[in-house]
C-alpha atoms as a PDB file:
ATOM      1  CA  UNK A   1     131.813 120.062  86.637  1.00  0.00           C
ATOM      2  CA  UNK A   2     129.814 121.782  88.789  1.00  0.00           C
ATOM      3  CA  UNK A   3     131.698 124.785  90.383  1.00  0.00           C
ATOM      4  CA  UNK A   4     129.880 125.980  94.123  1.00  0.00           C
ATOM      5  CA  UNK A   5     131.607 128.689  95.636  1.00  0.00           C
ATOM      6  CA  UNK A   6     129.243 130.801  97.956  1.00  0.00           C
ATOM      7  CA  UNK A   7     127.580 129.256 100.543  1.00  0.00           C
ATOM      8  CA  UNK A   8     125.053 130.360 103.273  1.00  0.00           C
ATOM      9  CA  UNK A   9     124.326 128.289 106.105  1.00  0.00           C
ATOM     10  CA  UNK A  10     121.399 128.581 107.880  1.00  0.00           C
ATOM     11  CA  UNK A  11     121.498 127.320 111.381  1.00  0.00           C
ATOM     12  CA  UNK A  12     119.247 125.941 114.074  1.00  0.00           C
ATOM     13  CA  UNK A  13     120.874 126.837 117.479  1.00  0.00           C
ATOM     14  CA  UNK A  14     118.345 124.840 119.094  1.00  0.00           C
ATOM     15  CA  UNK A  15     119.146 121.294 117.104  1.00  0.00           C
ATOM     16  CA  UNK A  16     121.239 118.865 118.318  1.00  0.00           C
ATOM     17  CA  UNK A  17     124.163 119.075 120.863  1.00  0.00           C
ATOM     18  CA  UNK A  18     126.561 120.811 118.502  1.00  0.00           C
ATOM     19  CA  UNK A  19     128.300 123.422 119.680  1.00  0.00           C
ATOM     20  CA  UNK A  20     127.675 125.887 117.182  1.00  0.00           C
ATOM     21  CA  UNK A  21     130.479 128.592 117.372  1.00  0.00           C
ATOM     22  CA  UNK A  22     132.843 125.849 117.279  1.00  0.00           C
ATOM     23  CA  UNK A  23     130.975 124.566 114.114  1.00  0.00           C
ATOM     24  CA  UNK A  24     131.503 127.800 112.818  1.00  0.00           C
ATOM     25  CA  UNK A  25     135.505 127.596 113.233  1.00  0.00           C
ATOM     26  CA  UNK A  26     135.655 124.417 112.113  1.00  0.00           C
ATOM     27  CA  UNK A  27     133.838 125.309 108.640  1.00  0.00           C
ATOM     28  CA  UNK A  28     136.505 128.371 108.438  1.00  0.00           C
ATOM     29  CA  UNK A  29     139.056 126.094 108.439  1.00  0.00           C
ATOM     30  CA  UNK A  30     137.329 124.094 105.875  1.00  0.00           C
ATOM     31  CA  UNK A  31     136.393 126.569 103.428  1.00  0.00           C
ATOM     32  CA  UNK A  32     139.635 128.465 103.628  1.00  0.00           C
ATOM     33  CA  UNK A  33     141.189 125.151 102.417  1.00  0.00           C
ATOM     34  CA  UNK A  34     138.551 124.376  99.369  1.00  0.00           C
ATOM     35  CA  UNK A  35     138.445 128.333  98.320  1.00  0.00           C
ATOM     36  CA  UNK A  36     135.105 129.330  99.020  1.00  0.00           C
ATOM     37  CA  UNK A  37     133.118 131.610 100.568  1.00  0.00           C
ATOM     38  CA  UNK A  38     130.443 131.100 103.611  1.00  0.00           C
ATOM     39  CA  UNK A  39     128.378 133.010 105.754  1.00  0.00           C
ATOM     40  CA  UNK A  40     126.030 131.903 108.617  1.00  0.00           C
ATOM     41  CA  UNK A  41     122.287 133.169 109.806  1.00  0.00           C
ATOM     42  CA  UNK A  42     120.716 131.805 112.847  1.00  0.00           C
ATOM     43  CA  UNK A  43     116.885 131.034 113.031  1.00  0.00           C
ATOM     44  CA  UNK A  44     114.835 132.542 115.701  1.00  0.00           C
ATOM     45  CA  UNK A  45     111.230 131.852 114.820  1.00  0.00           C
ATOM     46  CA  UNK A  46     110.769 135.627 113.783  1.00  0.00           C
ATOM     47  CA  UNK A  47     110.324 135.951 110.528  1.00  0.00           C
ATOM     48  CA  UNK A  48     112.752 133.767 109.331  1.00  0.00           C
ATOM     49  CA  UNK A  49     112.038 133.570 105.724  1.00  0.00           C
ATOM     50  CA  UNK A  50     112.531 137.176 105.672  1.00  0.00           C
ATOM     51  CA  UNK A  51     115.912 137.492 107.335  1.00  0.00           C
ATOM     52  CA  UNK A  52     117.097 134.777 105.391  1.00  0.00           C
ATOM     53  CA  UNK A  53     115.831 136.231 101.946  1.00  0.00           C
ATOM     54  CA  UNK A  54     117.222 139.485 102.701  1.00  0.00           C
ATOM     55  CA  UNK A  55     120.456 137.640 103.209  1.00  0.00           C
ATOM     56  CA  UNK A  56     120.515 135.386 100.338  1.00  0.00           C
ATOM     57  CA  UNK A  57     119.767 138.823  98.039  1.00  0.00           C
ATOM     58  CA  UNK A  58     123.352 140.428  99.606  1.00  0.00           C
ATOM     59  CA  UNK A  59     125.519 137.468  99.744  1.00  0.00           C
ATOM     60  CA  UNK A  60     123.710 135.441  96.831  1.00  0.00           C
ATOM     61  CA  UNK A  61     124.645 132.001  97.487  1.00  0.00           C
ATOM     62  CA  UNK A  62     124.998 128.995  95.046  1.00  0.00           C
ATOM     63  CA  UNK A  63     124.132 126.593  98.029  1.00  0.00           C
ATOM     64  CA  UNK A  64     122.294 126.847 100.906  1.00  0.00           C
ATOM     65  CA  UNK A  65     123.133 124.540 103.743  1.00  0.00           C
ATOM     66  CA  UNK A  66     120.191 123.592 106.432  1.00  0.00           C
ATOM     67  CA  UNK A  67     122.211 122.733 109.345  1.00  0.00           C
ATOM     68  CA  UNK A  68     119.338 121.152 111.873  1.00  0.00           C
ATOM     69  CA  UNK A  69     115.972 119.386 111.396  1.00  0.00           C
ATOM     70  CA  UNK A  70     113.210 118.479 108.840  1.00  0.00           C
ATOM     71  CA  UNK A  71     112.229 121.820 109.766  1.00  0.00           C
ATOM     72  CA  UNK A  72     115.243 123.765 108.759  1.00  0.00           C
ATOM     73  CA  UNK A  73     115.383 121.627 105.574  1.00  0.00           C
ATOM     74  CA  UNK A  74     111.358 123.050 105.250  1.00  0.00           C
ATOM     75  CA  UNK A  75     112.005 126.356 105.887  1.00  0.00           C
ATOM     76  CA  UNK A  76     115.383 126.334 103.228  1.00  0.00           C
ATOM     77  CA  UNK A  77     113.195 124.621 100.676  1.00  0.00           C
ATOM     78  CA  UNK A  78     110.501 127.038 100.793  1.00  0.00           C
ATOM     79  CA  UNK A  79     113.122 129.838 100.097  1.00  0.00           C
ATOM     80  CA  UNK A  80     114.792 127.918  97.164  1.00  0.00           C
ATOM     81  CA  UNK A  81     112.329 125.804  95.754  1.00  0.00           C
ATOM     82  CA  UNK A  82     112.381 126.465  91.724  1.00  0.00           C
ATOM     83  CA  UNK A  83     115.503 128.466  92.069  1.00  0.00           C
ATOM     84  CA  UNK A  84     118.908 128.113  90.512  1.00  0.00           C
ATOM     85  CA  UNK A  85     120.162 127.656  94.088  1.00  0.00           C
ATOM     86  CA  UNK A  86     121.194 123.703  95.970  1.00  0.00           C
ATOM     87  CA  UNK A  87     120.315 122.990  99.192  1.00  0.00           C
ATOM     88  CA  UNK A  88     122.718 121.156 101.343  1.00  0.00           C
ATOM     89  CA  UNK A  89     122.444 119.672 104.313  1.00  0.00           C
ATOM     90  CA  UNK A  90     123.990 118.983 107.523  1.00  0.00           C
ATOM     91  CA  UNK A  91     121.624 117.085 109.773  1.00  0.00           C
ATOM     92  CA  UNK A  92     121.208 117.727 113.423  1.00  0.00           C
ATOM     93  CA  UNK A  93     117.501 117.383 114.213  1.00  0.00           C
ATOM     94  CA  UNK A  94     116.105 114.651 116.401  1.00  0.00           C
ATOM     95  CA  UNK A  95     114.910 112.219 113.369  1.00  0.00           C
ATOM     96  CA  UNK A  96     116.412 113.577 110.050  1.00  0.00           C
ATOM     97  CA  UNK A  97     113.995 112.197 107.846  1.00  0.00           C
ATOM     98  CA  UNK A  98     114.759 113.482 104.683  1.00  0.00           C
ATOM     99  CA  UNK A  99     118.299 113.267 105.245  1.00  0.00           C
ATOM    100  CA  UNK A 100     117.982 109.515 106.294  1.00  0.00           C
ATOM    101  CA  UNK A 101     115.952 109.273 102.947  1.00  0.00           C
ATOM    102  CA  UNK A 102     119.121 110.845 100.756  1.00  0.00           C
ATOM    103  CA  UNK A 103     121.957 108.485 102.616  1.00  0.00           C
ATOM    104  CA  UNK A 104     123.404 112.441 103.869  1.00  0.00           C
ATOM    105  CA  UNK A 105     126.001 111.329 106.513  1.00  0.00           C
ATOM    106  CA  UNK A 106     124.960 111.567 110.216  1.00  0.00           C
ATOM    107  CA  UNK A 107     128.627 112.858 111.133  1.00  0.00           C
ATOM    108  CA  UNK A 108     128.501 116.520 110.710  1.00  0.00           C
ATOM    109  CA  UNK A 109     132.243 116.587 109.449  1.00  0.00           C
ATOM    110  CA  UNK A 110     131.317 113.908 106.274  1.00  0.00           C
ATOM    111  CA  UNK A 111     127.939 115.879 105.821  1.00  0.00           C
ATOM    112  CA  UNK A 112     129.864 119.041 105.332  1.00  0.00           C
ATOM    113  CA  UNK A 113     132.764 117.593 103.311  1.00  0.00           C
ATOM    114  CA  UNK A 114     129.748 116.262 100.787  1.00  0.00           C
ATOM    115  CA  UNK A 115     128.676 119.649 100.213  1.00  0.00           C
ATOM    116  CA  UNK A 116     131.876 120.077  98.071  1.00  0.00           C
ATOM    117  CA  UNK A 117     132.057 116.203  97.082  1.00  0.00           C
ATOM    118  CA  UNK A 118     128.505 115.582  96.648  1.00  0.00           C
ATOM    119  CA  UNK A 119     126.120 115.425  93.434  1.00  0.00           C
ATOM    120  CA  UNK A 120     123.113 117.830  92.778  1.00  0.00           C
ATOM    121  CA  UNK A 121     119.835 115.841  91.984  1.00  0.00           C
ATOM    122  CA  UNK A 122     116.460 117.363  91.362  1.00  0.00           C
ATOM    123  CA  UNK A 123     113.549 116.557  93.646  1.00  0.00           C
ATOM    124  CA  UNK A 124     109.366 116.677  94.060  1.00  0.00           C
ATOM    125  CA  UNK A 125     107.794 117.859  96.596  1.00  0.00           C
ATOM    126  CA  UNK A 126     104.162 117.901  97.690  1.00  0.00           C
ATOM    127  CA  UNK A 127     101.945 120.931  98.467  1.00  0.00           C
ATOM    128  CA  UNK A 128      99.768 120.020 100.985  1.00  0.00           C
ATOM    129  CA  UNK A 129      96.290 122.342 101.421  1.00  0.00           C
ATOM    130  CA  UNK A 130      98.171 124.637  99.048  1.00  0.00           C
ATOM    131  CA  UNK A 131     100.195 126.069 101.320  1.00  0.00           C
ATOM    132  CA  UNK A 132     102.588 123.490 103.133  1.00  0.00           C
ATOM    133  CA  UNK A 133     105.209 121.897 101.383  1.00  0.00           C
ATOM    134  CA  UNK A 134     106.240 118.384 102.215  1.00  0.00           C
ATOM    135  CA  UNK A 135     109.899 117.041 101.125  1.00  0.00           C
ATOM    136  CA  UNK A 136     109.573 114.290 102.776  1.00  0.00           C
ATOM    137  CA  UNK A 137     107.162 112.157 104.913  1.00  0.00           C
ATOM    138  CA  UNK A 138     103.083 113.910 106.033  1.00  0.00           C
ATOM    139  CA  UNK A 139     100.496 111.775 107.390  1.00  0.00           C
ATOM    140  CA  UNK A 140      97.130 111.983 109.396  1.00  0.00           C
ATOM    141  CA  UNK A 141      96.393 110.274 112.930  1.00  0.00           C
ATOM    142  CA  UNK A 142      98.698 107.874 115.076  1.00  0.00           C
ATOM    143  CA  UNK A 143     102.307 109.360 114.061  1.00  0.00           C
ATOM    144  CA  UNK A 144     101.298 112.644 113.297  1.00  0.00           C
ATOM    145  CA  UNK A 145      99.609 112.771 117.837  1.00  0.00           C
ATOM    146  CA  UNK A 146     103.088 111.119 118.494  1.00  0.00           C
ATOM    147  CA  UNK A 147     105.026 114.363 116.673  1.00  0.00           C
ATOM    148  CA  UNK A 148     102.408 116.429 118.990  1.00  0.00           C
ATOM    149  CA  UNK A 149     103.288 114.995 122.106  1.00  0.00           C
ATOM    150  CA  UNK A 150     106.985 115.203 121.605  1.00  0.00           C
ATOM    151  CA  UNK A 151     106.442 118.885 120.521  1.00  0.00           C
ATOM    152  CA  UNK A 152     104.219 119.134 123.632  1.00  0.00           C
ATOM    153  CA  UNK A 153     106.151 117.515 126.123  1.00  0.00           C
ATOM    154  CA  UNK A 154     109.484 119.188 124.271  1.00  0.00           C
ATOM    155  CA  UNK A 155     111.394 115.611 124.027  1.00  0.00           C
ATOM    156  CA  UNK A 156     114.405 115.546 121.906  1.00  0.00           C
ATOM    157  CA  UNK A 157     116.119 112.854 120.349  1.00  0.00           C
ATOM    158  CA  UNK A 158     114.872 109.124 119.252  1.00  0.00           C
ATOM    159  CA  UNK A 159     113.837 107.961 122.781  1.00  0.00           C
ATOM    160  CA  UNK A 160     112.362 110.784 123.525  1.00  0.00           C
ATOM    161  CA  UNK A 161     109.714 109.722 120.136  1.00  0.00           C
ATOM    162  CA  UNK A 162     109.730 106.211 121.372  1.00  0.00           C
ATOM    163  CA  UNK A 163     108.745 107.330 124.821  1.00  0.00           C
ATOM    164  CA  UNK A 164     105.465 109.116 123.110  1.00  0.00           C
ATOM    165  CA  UNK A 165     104.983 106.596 120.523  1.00  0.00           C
ATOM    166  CA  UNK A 166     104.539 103.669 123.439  1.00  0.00           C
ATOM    167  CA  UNK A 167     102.372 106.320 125.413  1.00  0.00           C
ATOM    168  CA  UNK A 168     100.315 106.812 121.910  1.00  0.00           C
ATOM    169  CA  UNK A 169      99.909 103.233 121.171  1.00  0.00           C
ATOM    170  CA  UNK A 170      98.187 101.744 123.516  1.00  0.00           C
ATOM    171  CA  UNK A 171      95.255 104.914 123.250  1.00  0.00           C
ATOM    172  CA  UNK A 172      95.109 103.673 119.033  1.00  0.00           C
ATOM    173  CA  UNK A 173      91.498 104.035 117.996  1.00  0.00           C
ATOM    174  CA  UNK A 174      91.220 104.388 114.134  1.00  0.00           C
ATOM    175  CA  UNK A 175      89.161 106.748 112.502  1.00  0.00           C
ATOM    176  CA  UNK A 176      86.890 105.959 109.149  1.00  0.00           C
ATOM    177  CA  UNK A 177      88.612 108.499 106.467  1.00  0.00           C
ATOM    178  CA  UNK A 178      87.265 109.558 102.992  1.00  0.00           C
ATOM    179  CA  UNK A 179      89.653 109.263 100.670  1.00  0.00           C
ATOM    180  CA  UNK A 180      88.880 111.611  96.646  1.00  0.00           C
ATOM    181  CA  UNK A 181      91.801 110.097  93.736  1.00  0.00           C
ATOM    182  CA  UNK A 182      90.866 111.281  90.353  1.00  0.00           C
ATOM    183  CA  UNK A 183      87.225 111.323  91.408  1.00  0.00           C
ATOM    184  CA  UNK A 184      87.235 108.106  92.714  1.00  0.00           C
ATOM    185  CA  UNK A 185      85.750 108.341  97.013  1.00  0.00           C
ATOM    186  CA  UNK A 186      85.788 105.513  98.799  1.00  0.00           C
ATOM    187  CA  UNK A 187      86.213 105.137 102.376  1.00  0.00           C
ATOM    188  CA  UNK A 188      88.589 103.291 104.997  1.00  0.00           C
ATOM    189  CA  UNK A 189      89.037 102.849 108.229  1.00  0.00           C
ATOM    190  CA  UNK A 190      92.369 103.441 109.696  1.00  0.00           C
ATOM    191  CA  UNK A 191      95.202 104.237 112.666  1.00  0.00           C
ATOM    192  CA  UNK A 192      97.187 106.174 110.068  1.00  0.00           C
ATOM    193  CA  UNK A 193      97.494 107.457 106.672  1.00  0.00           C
ATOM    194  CA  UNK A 194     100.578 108.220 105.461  1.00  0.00           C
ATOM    195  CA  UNK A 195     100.993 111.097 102.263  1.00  0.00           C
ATOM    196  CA  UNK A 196     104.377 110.178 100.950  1.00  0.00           C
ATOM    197  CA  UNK A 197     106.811 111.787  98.828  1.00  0.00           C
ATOM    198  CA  UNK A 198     109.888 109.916 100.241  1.00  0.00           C
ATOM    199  CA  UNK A 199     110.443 105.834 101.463  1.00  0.00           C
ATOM    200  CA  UNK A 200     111.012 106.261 105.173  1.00  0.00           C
ATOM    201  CA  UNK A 201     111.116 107.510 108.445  1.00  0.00           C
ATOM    202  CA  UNK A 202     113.851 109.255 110.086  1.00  0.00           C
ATOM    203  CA  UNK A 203     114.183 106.484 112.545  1.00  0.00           C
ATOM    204  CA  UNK A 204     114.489 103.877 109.310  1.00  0.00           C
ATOM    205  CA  UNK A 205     110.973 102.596 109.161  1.00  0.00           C
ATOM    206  CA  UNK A 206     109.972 102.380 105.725  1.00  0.00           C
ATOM    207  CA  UNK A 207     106.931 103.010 105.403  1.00  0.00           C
ATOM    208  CA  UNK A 208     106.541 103.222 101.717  1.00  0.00           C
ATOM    209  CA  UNK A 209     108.894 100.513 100.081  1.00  0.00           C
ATOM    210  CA  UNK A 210     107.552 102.409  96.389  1.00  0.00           C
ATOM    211  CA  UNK A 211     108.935 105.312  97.077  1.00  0.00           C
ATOM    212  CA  UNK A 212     110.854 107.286  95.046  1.00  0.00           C
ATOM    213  CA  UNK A 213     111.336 111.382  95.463  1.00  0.00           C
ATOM    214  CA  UNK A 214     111.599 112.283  92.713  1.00  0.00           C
ATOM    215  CA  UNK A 215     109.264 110.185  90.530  1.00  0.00           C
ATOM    216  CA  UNK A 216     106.692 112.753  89.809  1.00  0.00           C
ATOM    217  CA  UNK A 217     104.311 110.727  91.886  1.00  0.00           C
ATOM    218  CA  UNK A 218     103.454 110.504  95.846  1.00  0.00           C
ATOM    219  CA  UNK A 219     101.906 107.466  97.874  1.00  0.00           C
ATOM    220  CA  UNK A 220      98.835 107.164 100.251  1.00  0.00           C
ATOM    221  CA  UNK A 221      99.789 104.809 102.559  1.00  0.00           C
ATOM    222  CA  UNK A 222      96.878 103.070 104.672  1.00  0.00           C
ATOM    223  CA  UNK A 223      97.357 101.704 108.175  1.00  0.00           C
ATOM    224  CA  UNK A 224      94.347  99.884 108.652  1.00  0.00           C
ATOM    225  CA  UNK A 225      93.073  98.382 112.313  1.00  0.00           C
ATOM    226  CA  UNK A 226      95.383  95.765 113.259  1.00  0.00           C
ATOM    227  CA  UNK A 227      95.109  93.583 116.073  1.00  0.00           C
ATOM    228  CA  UNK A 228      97.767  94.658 119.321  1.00  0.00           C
ATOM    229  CA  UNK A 229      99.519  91.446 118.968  1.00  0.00           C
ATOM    230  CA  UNK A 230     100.358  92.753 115.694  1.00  0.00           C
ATOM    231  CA  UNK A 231     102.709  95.009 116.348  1.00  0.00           C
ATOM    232  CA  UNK A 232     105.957  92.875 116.306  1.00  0.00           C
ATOM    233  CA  UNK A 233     105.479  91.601 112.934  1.00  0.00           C
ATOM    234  CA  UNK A 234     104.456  95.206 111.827  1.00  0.00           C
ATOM    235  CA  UNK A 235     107.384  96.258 112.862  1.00  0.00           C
ATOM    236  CA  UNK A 236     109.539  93.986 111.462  1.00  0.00           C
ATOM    237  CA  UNK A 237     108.106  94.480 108.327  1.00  0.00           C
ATOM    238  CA  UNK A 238     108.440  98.190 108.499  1.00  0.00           C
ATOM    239  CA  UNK A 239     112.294  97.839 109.200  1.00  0.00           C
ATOM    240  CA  UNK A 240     112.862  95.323 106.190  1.00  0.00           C
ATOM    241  CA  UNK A 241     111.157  97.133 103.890  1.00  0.00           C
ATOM    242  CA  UNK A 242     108.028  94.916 103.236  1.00  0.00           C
ATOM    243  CA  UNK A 243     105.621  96.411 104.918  1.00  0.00           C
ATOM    244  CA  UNK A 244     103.335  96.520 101.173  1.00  0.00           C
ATOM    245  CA  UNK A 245     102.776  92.733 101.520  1.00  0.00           C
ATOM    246  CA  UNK A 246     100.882  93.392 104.841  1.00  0.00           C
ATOM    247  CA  UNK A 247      97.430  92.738 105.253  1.00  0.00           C
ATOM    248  CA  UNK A 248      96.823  95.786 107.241  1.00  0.00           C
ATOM    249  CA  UNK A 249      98.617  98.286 104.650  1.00  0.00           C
ATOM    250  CA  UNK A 250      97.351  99.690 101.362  1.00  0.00           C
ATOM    251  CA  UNK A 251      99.587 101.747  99.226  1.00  0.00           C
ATOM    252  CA  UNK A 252      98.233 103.771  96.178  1.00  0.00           C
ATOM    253  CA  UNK A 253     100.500 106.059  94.188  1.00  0.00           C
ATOM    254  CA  UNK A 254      98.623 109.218  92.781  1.00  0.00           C
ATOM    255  CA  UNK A 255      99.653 112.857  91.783  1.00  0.00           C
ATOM    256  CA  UNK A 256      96.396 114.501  93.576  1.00  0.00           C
ATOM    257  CA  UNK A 257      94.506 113.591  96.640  1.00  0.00           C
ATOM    258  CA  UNK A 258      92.009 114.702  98.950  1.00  0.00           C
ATOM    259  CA  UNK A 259      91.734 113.102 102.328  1.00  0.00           C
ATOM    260  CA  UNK A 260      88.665 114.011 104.138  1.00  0.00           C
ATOM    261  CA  UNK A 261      89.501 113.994 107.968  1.00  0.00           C
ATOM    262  CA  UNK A 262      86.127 114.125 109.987  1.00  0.00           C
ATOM    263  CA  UNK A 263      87.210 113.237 113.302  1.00  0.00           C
ATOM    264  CA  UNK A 264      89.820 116.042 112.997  1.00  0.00           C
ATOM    265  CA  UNK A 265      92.313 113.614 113.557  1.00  0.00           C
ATOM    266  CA  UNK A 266      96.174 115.766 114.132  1.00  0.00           C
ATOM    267  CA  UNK A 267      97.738 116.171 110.739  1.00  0.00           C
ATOM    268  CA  UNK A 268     101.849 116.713 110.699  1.00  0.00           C
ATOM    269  CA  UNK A 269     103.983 118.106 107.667  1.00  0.00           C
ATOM    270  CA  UNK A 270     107.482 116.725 107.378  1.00  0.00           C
ATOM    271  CA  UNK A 271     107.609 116.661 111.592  1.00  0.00           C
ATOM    272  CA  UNK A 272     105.403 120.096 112.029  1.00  0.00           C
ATOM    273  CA  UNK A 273     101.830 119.674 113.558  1.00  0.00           C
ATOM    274  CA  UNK A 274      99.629 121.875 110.984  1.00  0.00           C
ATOM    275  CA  UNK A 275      96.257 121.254 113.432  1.00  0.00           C
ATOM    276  CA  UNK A 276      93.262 119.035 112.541  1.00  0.00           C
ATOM    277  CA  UNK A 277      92.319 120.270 109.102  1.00  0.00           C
ATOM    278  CA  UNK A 278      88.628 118.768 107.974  1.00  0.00           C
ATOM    279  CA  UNK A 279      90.393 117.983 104.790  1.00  0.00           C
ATOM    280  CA  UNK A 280      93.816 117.489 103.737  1.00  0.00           C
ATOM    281  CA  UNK A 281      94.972 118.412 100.032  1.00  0.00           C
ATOM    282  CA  UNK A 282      97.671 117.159  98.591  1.00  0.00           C
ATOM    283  CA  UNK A 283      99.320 117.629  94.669  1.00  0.00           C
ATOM    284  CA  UNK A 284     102.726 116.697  93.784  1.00  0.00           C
ATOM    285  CA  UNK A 285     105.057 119.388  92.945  1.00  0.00           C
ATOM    286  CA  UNK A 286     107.694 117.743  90.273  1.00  0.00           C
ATOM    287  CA  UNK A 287     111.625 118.189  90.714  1.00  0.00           C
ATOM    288  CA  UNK A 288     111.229 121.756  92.494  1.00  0.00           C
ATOM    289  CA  UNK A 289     114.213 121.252  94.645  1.00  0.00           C
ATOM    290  CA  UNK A 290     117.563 121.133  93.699  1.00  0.00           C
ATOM    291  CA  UNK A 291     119.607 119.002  96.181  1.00  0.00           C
ATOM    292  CA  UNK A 292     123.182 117.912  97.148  1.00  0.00           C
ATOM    293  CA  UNK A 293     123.833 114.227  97.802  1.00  0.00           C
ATOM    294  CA  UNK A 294     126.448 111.496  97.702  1.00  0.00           C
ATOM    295  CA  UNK A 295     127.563 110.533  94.140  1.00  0.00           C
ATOM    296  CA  UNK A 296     126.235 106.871  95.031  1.00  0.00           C
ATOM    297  CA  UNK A 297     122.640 107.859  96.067  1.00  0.00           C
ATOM    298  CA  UNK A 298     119.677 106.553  93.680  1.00  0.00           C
ATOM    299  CA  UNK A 299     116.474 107.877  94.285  1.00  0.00           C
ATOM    300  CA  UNK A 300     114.129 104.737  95.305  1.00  0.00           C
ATOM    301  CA  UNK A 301     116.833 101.858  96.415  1.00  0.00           C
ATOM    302  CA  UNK A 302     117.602 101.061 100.031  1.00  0.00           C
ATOM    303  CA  UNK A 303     120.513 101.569 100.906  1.00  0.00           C
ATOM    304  CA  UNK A 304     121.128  97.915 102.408  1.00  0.00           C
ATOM    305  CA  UNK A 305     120.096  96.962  98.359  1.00  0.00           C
END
């Protein structure tokens, strides 16, 4: 059995609508109940990873909760990535990817009661340009200026990204990309390519039905041009899970890749814009993450399965 009994919870203030010093009671409550110990640190966008490591060397945690975004989740995972520390999580950003991906609870009351309930699973990761790491979804063109404009316009929640998306969609123009696997080029024309260590989107568009995180393998996922009218069935597909049987999608799976981006198309990391790299490096990084999830997750199957 696995015994977890300090825990340090790092928290967005800016993420959701939770009122965080109420949070805060609430988990005293909670952890005065189970018999364990917490403490809480606050991002600022300050030097971050050095508050928080300086915190995690005088309270030394066995878990470390990311309560917020993809980008909290990052920022924990960079600190804790090939340590003998979890990371939990309690999901209040506006999409949640990877938390979508591992079936954590929306409600922040179940995600925190899985912290003590939950199962520990090891996961990949993917280093992208050998410097950002990627848990879950990075890709190159039409979702990645999307993620821009929300950051740009400073949207927040789901129709706030559907509000850019429409905006974004109707200005498509693909790009011809040039795509290195094992030595391999060849080129393609696309909206969007997709570098994928996890299924779907935090909205629940799966993008890459093969997807499995932690299979020791990513996926390129192609977008190819596609007629307007398209869009509906697109869709559809990308909701039921099918999207691989499109005519306008290829999906390769590959450990290594090097995307060559010369139209400097906007390139996004697990919802971060990283700017318009002229090439885009990616390498999988096998089960580096240790993380907490429900005892009925399986890495790879839908949930609706």
């Amino acid at each position: 059995m696995i015994v977890r009994e300090k825990y340090l919870f790092v928290i967005n203030p800016i993420a959701g609508g939770l009122d965080k010093n109420q949070y805060v009671s609430d988990l005293k409550a909670r952890f005065t109940q189970k018999g364990a110990a917490f403490d809480v640190i606050e991002t600022t966008g300050d030097n971050d990873q050095e508050k928080i490591l300086k915190y995690m060397a005088t309270c030394k945690p066995d878990v470390v909760v990311a309560v917020g975004g993809d980008g909290t989740c990052n920022l924990v995972a960079e600190l804790i990535q090939q340590k003998d520390v979890a990371m939990g999580i309690v999901p209040l950003g506006s999409a949640n990817g990877l938390a979508t991906e591992l079936s954590i609870p929306t409600n922040t009351n179940e995600a925190t009661d899985l912290l003590f309930a939950g199962k520990e699973i090891h996961i990949d990761a993917i280093l992208i340009n050998k410097k950002h790491l990627c848990l879950h979804l990075s890709d190159i063109g039409l979702n990645a200026r999307v993620v821009k404009r929300f950051e740009r316009e400073k949207s927040r929640g789901m129709w706030g990204y559907f509000k850019q998306y429409i905006s974004e969609i109707f200005r498509m123009d693909p790009k011809k990309f040039k795509f290195d696997l094992n030595g391999n080029q060849f080129r393609r024309k696309a909206h969007m390519v997709v570098i994928a260590n996890a299924s779907k989107y935090g909205t629940g568009a799966i993008v890459n039905p093969i997807g499995k995180i932690n299979d020791g393998k990513f996926e390129v996922c192609i977008i190819k041009p596609f007629p307007l009218w398209s869009i509906f069935s697109i869709s559809i597909a990308l909701f039921r899970g099918t999207l691989k049987t499109s005519r306008y999608v290829k999906i390769l799976s590959c450990k290594k890749i090097k995307v060559y981006n010369k139209y400097r198309e906007t390139v996004q990391v697990d919802g971060e814009v990283i700017g318009e790299p002229a090439v885009v490096n990616a390498k999988i990084l096998h089960n580096i993450l240790k993380v907490i999830v429900p005892m009925e997750f399986k890495p790879g199957v839908q949930p609706s399965q």
